[in-house]
PDB file of N, CA and C in Angstrom:
ATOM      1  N   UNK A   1     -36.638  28.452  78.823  1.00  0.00           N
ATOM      2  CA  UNK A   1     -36.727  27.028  79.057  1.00  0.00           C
ATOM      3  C   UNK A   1     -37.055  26.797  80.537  1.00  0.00           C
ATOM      4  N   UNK A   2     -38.206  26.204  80.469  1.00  0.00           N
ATOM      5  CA  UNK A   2     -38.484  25.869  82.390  1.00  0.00           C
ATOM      6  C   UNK A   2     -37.416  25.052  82.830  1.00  0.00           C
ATOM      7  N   UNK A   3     -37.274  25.260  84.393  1.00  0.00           N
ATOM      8  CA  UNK A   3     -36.199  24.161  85.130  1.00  0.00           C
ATOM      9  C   UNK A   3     -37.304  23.820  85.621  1.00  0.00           C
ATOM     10  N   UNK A   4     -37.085  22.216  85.562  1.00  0.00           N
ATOM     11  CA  UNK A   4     -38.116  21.119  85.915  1.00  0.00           C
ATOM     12  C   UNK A   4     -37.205  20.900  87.056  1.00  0.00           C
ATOM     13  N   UNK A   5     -36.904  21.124  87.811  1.00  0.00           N
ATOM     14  CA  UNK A   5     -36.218  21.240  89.710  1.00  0.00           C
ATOM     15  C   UNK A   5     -37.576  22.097  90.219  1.00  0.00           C
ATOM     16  N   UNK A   6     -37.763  23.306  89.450  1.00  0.00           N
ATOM     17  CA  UNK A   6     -38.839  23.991  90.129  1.00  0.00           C
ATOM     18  C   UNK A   6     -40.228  23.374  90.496  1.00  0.00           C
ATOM     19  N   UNK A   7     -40.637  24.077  91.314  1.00  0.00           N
ATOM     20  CA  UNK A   7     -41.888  23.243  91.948  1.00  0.00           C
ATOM     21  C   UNK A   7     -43.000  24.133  92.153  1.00  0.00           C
ATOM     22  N   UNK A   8     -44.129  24.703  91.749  1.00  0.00           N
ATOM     23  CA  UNK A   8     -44.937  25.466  92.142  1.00  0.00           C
ATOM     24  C   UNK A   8     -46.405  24.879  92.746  1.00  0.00           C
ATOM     25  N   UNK A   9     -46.616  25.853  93.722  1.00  0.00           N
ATOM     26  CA  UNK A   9     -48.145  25.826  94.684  1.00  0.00           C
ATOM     27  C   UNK A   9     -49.043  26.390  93.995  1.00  0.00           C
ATOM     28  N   UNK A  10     -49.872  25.735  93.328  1.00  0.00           N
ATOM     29  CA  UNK A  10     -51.127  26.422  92.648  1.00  0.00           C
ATOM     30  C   UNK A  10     -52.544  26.427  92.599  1.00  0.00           C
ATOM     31  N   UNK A  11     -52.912  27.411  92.652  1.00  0.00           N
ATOM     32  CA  UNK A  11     -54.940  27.508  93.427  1.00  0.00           C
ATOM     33  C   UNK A  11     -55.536  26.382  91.869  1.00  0.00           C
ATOM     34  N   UNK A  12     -56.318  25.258  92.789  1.00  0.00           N
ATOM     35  CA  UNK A  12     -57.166  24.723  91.837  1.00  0.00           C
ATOM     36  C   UNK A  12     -58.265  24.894  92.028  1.00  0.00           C
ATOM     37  N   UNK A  13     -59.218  24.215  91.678  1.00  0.00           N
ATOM     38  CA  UNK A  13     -61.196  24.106  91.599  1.00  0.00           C
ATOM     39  C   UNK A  13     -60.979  23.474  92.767  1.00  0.00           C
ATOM     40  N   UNK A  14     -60.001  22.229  93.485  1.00  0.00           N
ATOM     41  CA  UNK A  14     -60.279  21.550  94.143  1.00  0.00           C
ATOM     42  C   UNK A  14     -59.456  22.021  95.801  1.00  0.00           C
ATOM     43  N   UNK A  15     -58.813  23.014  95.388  1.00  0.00           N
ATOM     44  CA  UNK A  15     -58.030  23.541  96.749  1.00  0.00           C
ATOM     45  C   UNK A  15     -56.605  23.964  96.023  1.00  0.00           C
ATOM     46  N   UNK A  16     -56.097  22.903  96.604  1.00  0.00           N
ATOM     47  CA  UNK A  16     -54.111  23.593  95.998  1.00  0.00           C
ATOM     48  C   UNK A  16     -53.483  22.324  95.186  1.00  0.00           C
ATOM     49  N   UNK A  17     -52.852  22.468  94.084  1.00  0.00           N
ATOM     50  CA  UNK A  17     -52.398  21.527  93.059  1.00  0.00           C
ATOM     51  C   UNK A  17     -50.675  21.871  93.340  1.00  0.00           C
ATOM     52  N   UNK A  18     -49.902  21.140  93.052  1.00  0.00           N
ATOM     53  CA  UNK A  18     -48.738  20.986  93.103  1.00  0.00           C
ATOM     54  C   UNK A  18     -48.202  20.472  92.273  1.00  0.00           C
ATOM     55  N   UNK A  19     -46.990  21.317  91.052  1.00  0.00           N
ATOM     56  CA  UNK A  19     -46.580  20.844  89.810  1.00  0.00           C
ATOM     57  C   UNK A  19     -45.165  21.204  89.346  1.00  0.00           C
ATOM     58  N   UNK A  20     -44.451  20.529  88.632  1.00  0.00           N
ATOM     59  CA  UNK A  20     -43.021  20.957  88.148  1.00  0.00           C
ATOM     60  C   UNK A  20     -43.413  22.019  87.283  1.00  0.00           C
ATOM     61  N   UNK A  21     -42.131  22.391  87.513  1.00  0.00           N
ATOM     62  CA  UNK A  21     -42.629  23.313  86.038  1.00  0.00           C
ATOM     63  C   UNK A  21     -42.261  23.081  85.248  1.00  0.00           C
ATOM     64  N   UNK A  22     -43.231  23.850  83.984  1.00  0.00           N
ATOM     65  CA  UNK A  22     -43.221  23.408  82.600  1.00  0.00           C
ATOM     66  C   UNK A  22     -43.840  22.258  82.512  1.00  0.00           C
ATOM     67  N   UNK A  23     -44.522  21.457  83.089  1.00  0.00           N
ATOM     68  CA  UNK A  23     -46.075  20.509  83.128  1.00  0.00           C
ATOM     69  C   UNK A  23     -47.434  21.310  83.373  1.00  0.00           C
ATOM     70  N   UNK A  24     -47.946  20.419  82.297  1.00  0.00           N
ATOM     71  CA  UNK A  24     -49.546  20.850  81.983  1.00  0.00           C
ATOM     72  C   UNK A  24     -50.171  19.893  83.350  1.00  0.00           C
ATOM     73  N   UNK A  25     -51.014  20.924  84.073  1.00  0.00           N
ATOM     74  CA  UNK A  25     -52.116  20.285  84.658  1.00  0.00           C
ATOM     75  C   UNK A  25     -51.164  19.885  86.228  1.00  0.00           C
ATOM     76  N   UNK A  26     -51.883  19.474  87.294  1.00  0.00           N
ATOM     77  CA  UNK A  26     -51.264  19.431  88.675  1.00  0.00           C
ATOM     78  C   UNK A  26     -50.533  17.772  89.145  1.00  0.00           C
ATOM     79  N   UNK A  27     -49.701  17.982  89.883  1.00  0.00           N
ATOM     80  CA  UNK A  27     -48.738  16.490  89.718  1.00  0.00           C
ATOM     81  C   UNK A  27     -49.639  16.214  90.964  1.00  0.00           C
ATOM     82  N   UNK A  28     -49.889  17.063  91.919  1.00  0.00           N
ATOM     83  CA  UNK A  28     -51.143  16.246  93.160  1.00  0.00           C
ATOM     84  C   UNK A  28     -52.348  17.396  93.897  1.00  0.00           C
ATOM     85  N   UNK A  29     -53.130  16.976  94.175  1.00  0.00           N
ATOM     86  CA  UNK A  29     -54.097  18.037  94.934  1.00  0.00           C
ATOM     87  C   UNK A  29     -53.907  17.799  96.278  1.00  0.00           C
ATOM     88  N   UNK A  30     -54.602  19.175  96.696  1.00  0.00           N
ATOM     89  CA  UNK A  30     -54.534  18.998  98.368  1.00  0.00           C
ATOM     90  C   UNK A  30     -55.239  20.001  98.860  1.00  0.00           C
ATOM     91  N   UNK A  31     -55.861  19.573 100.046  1.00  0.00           N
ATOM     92  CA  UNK A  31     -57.136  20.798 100.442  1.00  0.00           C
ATOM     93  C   UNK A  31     -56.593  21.887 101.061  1.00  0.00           C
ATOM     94  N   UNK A  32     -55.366  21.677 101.362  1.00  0.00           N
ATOM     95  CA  UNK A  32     -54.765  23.360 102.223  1.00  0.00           C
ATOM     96  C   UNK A  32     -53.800  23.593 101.389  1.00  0.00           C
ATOM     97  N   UNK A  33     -53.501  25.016 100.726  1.00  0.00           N
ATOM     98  CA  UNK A  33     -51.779  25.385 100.692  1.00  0.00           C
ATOM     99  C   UNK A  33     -50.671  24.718 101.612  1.00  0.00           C
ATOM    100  N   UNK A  34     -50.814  24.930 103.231  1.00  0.00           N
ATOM    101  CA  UNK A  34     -49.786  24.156 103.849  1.00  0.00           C
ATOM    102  C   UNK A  34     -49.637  23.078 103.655  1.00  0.00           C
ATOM    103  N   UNK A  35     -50.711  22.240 103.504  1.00  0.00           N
ATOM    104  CA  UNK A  35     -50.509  20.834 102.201  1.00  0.00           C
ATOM    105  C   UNK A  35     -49.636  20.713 101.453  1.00  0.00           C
ATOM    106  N   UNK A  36     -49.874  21.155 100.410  1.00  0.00           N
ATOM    107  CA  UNK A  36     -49.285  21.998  99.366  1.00  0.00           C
ATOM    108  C   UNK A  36     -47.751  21.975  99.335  1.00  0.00           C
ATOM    109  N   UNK A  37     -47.311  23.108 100.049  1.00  0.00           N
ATOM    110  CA  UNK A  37     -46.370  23.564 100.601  1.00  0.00           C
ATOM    111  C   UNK A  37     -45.735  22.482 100.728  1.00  0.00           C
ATOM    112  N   UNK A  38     -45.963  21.766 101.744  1.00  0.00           N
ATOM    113  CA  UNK A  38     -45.015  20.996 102.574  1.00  0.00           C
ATOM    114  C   UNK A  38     -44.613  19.840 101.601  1.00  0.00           C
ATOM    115  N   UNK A  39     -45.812  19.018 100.666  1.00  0.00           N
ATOM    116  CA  UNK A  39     -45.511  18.017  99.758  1.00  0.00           C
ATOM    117  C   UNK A  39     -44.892  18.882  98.293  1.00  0.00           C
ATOM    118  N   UNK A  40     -44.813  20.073  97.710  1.00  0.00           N
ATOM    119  CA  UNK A  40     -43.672  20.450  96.932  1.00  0.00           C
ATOM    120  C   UNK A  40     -42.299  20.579  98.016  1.00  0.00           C
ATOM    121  N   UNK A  41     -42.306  20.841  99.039  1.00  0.00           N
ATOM    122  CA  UNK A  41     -40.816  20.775  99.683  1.00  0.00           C
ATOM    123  C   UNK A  41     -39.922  19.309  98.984  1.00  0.00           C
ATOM    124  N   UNK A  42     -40.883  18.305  99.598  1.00  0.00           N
ATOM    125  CA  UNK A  42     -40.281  16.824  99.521  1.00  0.00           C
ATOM    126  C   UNK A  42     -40.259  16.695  97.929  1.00  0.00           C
ATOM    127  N   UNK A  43     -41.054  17.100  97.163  1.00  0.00           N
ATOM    128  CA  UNK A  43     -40.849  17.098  95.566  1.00  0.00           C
ATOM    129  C   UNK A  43     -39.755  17.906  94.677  1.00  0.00           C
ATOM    130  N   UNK A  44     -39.692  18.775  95.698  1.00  0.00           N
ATOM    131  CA  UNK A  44     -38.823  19.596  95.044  1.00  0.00           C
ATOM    132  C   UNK A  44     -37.290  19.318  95.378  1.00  0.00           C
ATOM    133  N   UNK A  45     -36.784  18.795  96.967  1.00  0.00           N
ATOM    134  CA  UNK A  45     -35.927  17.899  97.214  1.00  0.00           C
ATOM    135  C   UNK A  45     -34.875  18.936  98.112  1.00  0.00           C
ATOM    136  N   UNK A  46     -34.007  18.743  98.612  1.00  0.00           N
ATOM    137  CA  UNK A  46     -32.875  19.015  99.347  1.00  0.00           C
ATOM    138  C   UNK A  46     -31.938  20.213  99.323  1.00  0.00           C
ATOM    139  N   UNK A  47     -31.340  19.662  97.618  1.00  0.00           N
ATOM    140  CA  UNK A  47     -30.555  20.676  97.071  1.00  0.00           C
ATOM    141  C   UNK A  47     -31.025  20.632  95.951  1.00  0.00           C
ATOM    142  N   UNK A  48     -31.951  20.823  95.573  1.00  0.00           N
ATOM    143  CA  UNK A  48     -32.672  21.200  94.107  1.00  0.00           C
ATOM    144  C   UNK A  48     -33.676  22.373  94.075  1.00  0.00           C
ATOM    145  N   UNK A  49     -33.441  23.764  93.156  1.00  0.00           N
ATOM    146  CA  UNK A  49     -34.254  24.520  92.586  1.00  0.00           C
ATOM    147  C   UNK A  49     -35.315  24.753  93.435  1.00  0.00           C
ATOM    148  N   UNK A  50     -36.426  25.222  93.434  1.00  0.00           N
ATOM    149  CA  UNK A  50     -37.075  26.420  94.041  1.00  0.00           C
ATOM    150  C   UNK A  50     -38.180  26.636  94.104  1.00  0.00           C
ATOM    151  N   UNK A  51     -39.145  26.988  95.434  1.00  0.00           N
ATOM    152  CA  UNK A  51     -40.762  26.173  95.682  1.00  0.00           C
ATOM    153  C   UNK A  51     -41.120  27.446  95.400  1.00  0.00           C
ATOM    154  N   UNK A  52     -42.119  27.558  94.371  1.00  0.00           N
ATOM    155  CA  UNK A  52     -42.648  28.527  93.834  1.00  0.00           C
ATOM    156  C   UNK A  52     -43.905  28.705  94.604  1.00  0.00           C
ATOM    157  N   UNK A  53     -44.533  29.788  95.244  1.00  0.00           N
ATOM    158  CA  UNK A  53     -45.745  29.576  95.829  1.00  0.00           C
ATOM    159  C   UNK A  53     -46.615  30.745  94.902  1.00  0.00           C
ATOM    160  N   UNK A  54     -47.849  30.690  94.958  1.00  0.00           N
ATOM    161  CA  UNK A  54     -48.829  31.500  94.284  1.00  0.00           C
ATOM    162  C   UNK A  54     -49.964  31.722  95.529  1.00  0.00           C
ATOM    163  N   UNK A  55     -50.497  32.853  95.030  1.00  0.00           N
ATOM    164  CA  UNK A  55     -51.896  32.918  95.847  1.00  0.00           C
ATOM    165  C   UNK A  55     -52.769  32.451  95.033  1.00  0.00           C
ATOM    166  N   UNK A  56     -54.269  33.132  96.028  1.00  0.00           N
ATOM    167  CA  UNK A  56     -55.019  32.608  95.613  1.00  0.00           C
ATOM    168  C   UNK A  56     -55.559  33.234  93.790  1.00  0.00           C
ATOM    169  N   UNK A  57     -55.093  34.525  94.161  1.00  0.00           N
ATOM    170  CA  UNK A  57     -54.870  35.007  92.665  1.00  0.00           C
ATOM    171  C   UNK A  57     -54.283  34.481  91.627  1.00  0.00           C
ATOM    172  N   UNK A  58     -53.280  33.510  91.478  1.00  0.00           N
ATOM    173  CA  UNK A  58     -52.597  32.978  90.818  1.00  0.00           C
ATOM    174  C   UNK A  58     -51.077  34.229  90.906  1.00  0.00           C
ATOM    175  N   UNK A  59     -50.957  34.962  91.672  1.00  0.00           N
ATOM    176  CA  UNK A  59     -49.614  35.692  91.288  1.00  0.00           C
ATOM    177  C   UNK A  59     -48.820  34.872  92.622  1.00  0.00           C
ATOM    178  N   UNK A  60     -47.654  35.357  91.816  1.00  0.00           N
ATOM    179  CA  UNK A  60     -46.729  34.670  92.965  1.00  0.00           C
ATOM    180  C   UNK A  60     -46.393  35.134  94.378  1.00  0.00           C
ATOM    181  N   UNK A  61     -46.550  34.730  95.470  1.00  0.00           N
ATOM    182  CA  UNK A  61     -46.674  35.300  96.290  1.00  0.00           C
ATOM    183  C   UNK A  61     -45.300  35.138  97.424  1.00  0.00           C
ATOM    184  N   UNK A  62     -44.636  34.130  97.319  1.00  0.00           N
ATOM    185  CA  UNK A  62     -43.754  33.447  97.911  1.00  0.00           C
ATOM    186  C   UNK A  62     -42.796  32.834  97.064  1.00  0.00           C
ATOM    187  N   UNK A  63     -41.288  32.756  97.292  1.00  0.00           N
ATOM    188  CA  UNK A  63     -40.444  31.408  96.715  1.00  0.00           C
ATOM    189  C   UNK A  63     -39.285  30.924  97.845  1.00  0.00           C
ATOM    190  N   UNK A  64     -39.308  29.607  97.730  1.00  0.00           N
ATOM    191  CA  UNK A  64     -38.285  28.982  98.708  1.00  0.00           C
ATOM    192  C   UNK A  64     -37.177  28.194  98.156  1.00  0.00           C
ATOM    193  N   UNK A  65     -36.214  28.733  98.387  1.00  0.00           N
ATOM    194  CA  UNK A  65     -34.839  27.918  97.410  1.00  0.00           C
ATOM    195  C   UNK A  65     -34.534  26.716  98.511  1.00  0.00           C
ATOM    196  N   UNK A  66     -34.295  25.489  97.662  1.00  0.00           N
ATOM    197  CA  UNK A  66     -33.625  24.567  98.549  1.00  0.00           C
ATOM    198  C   UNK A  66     -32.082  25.401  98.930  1.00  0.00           C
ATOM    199  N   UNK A  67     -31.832  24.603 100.231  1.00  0.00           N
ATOM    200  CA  UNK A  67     -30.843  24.883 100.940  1.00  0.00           C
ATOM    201  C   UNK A  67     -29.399  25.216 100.064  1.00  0.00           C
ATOM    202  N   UNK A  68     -29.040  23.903  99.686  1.00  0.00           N
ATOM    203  CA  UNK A  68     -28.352  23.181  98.817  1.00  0.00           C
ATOM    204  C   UNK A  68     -27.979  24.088  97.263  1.00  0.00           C
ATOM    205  N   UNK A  69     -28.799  24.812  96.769  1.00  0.00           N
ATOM    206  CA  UNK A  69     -29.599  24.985  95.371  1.00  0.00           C
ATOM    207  C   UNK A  69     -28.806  26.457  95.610  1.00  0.00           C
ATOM    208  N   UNK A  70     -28.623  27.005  94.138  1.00  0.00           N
ATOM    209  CA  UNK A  70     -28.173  28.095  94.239  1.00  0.00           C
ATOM    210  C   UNK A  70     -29.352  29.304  93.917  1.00  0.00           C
ATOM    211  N   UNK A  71     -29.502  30.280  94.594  1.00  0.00           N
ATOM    212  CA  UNK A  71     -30.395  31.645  94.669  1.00  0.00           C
ATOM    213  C   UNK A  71     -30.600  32.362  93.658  1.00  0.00           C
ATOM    214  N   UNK A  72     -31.869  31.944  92.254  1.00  0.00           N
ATOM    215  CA  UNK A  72     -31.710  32.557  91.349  1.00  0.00           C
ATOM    216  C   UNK A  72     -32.180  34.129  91.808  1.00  0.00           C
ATOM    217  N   UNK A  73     -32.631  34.675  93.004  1.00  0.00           N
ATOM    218  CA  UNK A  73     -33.652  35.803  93.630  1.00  0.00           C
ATOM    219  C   UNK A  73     -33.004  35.724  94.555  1.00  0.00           C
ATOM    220  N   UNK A  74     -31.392  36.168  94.870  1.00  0.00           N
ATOM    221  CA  UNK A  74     -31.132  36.438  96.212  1.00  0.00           C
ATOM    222  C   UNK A  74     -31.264  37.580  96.931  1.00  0.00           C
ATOM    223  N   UNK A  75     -31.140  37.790  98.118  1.00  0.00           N
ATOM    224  CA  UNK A  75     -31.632  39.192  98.426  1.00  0.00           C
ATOM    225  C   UNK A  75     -30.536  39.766  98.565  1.00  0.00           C
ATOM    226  N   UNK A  76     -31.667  41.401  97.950  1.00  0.00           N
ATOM    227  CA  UNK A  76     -30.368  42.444  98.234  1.00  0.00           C
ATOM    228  C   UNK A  76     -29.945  43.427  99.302  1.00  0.00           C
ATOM    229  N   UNK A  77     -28.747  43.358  99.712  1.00  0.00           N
ATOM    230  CA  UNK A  77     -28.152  43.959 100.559  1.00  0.00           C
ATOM    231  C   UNK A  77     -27.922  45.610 100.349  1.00  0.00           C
TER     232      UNK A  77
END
Protein backbone atom coordinates (compact mmCIF):
# COMPACT_ATOMS: atom_id res chain seq x y z
CA UNK A 1 0.00 0.00 0.00
CA UNK A 2 1.69 3.42 -0.98
CA UNK A 3 2.06 6.13 1.88
CA UNK A 4 0.68 9.13 0.26
CA UNK A 5 3.13 11.36 2.91
CA UNK A 6 5.72 10.17 0.37
CA UNK A 7 6.83 12.47 -2.21
CA UNK A 8 8.95 11.57 -5.20
CA UNK A 9 11.37 13.63 -7.81
CA UNK A 10 10.78 12.31 -11.17
CA UNK A 11 12.59 12.73 -14.76
CA UNK A 12 9.79 13.96 -17.20
CA UNK A 13 9.71 14.91 -21.17
CA UNK A 14 9.52 18.30 -19.66
CA UNK A 15 12.44 18.34 -16.97
CA UNK A 16 11.45 17.12 -13.30
CA UNK A 17 7.73 16.23 -12.19
CA UNK A 18 6.90 16.02 -8.59
CA UNK A 19 4.26 13.46 -7.18
CA UNK A 20 2.73 11.63 -4.06
CA UNK A 21 2.91 8.45 -4.19
CA UNK A 22 0.69 6.09 -5.50
CA UNK A 23 -0.64 8.97 -8.09
CA UNK A 24 -0.74 8.53 -11.74
CA UNK A 25 1.03 11.22 -13.67
CA UNK A 26 3.07 14.46 -11.96
CA UNK A 27 1.36 16.81 -9.19
CA UNK A 28 3.87 19.78 -10.80
CA UNK A 29 6.75 20.26 -13.36
CA UNK A 30 9.86 22.05 -13.09
CA UNK A 31 12.90 22.67 -15.24
CA UNK A 32 15.65 21.71 -12.61
CA UNK A 33 15.66 18.73 -10.07
CA UNK A 34 16.69 21.44 -7.42
CA UNK A 35 13.28 22.74 -8.39
CA UNK A 36 12.00 19.75 -7.83
CA UNK A 37 13.59 19.02 -4.76
CA UNK A 38 12.94 21.95 -2.95
CA UNK A 39 8.94 22.17 -3.95
CA UNK A 40 8.50 18.19 -2.82
CA UNK A 41 10.25 19.39 0.54
CA UNK A 42 7.25 21.95 1.14
CA UNK A 43 4.80 19.11 -0.26
CA UNK A 44 5.96 16.65 1.54
CA UNK A 45 5.86 18.86 4.88
CA UNK A 46 7.73 19.04 8.28
CA UNK A 47 7.05 15.90 10.02
CA UNK A 48 5.66 13.84 7.31
CA UNK A 49 7.19 10.73 5.35
CA UNK A 50 9.92 10.89 2.85
CA UNK A 51 11.35 12.83 -0.39
CA UNK A 52 12.00 10.22 -2.69
CA UNK A 53 14.52 11.39 -5.32
CA UNK A 54 15.24 9.50 -8.71
CA UNK A 55 17.72 10.11 -11.42
CA UNK A 56 17.74 10.70 -14.51
CA UNK A 57 17.41 6.95 -15.05
CA UNK A 58 14.40 6.70 -13.17
CA UNK A 59 16.27 4.62 -10.23
CA UNK A 60 16.32 6.01 -7.03
CA UNK A 61 19.05 7.87 -6.29
CA UNK A 62 18.46 9.79 -3.04
CA UNK A 63 15.75 9.83 0.00
CA UNK A 64 15.11 12.54 2.59
CA UNK A 65 13.01 11.80 5.71
CA UNK A 66 11.25 14.73 7.23
CA UNK A 67 12.76 15.69 10.44
CA UNK A 68 9.76 14.99 12.47
CA UNK A 69 8.84 11.55 10.48
CA UNK A 70 10.10 8.34 11.55
CA UNK A 71 13.21 6.54 9.37
CA UNK A 72 11.75 3.82 7.36
CA UNK A 73 15.89 3.46 5.86
CA UNK A 74 17.79 4.38 8.85
CA UNK A 75 21.35 4.08 8.76
CA UNK A 76 23.38 1.45 9.87
CA UNK A 77 25.77 1.63 12.48
Amino acid sequence: MPNRNNVHVVPTKKGWGVMREGMKGAYSDHRTQKDAIEYGRTLRGPNRGELVIHGRDGRIRARDTAPGARDPHPPRG
